[in-house]
Protein backbone atom coordinates (compact mmCIF):
# COMPACT_ATOMS: atom_id res chain seq x y z
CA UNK A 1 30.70 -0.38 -49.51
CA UNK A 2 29.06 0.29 -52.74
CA UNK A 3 27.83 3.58 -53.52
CA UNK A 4 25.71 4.59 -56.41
CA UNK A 5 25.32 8.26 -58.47
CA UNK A 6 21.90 9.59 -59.31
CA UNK A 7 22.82 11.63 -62.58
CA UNK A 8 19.89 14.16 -63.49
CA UNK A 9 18.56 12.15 -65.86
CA UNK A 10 14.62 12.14 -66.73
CA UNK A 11 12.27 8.60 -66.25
CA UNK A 12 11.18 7.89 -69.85
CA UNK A 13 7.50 7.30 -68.58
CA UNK A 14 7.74 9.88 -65.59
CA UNK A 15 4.74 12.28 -65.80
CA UNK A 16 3.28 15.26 -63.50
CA UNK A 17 0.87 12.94 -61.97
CA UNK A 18 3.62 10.45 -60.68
CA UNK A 19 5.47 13.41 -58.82
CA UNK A 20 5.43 12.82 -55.00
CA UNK A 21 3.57 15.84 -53.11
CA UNK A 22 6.26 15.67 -50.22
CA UNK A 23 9.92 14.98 -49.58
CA UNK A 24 10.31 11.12 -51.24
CA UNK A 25 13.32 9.21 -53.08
CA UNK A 26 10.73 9.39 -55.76
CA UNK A 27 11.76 12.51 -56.94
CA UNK A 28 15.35 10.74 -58.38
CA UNK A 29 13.09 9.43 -61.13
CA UNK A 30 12.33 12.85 -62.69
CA UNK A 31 14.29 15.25 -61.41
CA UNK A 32 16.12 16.21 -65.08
CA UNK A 33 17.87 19.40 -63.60
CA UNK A 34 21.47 19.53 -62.11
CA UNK A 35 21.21 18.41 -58.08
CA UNK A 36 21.72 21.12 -55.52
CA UNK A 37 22.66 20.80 -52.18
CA UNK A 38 19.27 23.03 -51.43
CA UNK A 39 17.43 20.76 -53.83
CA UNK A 40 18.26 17.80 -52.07
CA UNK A 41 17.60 19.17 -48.74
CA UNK A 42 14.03 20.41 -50.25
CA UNK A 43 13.28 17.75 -52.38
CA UNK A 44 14.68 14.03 -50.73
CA UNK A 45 13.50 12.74 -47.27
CA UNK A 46 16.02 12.88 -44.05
CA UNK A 47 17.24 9.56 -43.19
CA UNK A 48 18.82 7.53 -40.89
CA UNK A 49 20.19 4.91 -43.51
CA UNK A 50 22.72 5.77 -46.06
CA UNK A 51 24.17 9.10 -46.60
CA UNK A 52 22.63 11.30 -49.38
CA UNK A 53 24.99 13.60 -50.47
CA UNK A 54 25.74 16.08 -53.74
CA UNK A 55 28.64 16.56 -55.69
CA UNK A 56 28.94 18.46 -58.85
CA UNK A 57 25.41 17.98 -59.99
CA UNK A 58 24.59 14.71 -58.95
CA UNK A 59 23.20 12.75 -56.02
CA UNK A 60 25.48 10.12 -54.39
CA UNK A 61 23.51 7.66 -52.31
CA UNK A 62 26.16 5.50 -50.12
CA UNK A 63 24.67 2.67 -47.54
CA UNK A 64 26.63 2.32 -43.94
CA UNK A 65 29.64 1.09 -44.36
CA UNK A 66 30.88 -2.27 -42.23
CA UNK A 67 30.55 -2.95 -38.18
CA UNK A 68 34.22 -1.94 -37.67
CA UNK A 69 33.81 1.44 -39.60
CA UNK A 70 30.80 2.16 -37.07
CA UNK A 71 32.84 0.94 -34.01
CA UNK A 72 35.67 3.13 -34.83
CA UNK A 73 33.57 6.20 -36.04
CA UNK A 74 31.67 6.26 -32.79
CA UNK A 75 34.50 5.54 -30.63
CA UNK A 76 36.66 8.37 -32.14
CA UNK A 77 33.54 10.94 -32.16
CA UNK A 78 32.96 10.19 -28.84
CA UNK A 79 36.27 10.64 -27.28
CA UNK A 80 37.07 13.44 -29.90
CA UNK A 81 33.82 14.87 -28.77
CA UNK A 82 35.09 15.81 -25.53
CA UNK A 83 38.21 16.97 -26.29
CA UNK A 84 37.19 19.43 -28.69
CA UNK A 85 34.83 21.01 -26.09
CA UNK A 86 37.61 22.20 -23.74
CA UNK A 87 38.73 24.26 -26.94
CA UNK A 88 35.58 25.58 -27.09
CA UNK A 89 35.17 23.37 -30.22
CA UNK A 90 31.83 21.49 -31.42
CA UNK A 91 31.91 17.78 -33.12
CA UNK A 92 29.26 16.23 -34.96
CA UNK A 93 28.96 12.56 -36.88
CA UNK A 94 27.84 12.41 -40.14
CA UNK A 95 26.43 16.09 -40.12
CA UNK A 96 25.32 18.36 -43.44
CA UNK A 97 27.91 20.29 -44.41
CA UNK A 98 27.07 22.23 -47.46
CA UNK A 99 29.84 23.94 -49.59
CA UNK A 100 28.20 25.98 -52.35
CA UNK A 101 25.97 23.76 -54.47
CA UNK A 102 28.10 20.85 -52.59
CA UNK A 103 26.11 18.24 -49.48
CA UNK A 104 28.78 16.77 -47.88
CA UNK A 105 28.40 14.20 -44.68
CA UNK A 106 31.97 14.00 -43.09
CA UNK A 107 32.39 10.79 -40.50
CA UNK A 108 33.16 13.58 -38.65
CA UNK A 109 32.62 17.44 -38.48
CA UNK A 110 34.61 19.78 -36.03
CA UNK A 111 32.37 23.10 -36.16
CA UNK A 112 33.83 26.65 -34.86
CA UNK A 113 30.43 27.29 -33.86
CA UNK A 114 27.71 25.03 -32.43
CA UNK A 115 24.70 23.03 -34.75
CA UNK A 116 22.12 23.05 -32.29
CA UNK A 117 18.87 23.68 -33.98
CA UNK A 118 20.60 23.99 -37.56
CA UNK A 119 20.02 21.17 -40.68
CA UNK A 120 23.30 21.80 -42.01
CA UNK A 121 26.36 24.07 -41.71
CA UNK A 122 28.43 26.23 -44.32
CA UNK A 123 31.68 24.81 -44.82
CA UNK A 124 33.16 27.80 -44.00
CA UNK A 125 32.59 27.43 -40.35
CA UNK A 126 34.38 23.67 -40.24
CA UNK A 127 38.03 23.31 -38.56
CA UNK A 128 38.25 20.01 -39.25
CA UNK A 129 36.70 17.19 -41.28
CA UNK A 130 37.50 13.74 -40.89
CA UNK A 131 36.55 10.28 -42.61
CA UNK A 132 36.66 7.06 -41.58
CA UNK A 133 38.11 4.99 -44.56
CA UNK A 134 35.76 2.04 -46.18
CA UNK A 135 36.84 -0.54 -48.34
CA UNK A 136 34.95 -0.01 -51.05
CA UNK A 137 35.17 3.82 -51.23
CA UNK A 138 39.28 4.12 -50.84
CA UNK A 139 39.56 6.53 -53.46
CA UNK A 140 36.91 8.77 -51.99
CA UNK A 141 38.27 8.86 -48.30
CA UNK A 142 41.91 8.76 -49.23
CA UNK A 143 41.89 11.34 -52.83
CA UNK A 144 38.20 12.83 -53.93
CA UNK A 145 37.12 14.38 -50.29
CA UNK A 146 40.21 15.60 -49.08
CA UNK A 147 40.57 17.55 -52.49
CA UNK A 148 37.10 19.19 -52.07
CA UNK A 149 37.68 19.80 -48.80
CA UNK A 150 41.12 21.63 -48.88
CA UNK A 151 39.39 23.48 -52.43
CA UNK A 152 36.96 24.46 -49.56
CA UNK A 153 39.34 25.49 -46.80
CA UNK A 154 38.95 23.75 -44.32
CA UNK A 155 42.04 24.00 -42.17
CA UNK A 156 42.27 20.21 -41.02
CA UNK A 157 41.68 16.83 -42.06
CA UNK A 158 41.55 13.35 -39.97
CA UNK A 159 41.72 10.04 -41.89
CA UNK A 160 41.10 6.81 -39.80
CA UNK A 161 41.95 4.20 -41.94
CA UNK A 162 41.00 0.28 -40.56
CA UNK A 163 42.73 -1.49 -43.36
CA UNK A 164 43.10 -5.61 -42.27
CA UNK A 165 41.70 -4.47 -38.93
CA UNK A 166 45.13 -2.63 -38.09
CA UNK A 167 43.83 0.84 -37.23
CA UNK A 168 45.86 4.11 -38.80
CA UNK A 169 45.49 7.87 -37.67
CA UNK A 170 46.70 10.66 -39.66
CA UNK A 171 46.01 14.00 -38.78
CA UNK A 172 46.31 16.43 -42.10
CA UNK A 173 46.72 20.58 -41.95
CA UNK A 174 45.84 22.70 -45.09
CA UNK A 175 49.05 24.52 -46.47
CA UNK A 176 49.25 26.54 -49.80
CA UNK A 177 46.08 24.77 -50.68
CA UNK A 178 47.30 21.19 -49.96
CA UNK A 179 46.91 18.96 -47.14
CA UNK A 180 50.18 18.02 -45.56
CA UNK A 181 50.61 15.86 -42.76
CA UNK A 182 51.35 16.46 -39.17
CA UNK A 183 50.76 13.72 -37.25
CA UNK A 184 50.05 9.62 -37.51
CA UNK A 185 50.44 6.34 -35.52
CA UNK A 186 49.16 3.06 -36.28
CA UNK A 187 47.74 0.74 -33.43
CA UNK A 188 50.25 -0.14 -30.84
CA UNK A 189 51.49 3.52 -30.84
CA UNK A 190 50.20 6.64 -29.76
CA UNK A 191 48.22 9.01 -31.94
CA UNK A 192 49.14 12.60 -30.42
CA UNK A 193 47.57 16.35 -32.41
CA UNK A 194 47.51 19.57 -31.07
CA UNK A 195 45.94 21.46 -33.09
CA UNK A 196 42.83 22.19 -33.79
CA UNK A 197 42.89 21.38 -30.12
CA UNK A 198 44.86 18.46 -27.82
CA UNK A 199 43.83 15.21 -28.53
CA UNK A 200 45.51 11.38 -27.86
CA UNK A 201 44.54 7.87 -28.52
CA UNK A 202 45.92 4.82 -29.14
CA UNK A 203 44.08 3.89 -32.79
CA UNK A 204 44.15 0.27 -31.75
CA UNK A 205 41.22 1.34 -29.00
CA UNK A 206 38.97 2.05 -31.79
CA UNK A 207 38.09 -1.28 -32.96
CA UNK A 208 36.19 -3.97 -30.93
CA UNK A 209 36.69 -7.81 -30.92
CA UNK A 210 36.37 -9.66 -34.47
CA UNK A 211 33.33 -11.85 -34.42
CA UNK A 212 33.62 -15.49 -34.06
CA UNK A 213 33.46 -17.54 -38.03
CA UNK A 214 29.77 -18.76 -38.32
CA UNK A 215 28.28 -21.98 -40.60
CA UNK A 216 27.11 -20.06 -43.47
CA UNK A 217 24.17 -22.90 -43.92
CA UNK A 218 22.99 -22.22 -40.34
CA UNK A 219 19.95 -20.83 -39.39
CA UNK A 220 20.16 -16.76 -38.68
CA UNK A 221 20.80 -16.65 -35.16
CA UNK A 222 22.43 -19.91 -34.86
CA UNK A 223 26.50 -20.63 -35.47
């Protein structure tokens, strides 16, 4: 899954008149000032497509990842969903989470208070964050988000990763500023935590059946 980074930089031929009135993708074009997560939030459209998210200055745009990311991502939130409830617990997918000047949009957010109502959350009241890892964005899942997120304290971190369709859960807690890990199982096994709250799964329940090969000169629709 490619994903590409909007630096502030200025259109050569942008003018006043070109600027969109209203929230529009538009704005990437002029926009010559670092990237705030307020600014975004102000300044770009919400949207159900890819995930719009800033990090040090700069706007990350990222599509949706594959079909199996999406079948494991709602799976897990789902059954994580109610789990976390009987802790008294609320879980979101791909919610704002906004850490300083920082938009992040976790796979999946474990709040210590409820969203209802709310466009994003302070970082500061997350328990855990969790990603579901995509092929082409290994070093973010795996290195570059669980760094910002331990700099931001967040107690826990989940990593599902779906490498050759063999799902992995690891289950990460934040000690002397590092994440260290607690629990894992591959599929087959049992994934087991207990903290934040109780939670078991088998990661090989995540992922649904592998589509059948089609004739790549076929008509769409047809195999």
């Amino acid at each position: 899954m490619a994903q590409a980074a909007y630096a502030p930089e200025p259109a050569p031929d942008a003018g006043a008149d070109d600027r969109p009135t209203g929230p529009s993708f538009d704005v990437l074009r002029w926009h010559d000032e670092p990237w705030t997560a307020q600014l975004a939030l102000d300044l770009l459209p919400e949207t159900n497509g890819p995930k719009v998210e800033v990090l040090s200055g700069s706007v990350i745009v990222t599509p949706h990842a594959g079909y199996d990311h999406q079948d494991a991502e709602l799976d897990l939130a789902y059954l994580l969903k109610q789990a976390a409830r009987k802790a008294k617990l609320w879980l979101y997918a791909e919610a704002n989470v906004v850490s300083g000047q920082d938009l992040f949009i976790p796979d999946l957010v474990v709040l210590r208070v409820p969203g209802g109502g709310r466009t994003t959350m302070d970082i500061r009241h997350a328990v855990l964050l969790g990603e579901v890892v995509s092929p082409g964005n290994r070093r973010k899942d795996i290195i570059d988000r669980p760094r910002e997120y331990g700099t931001a304290g967040v107690p826990f971190f989940l990593r599902v990763d779906l490498r050759n369709r063999v799902p992995t859960i690891a289950l990460f807690e934040l000690t002397d500023g590092e994440y260290r890990p607690v629990a894992a199982a591959a599929a087959g096994s049992t994934f087991v935590m207990r903290e934040p709250f109780e939670f078991s799964v088998d990661p090989g329940d995540l992922l649904g059946e592998e589509a059948p090969m089609e004739d790549e000169d076929a008509p769409l629709g047809e195999s």
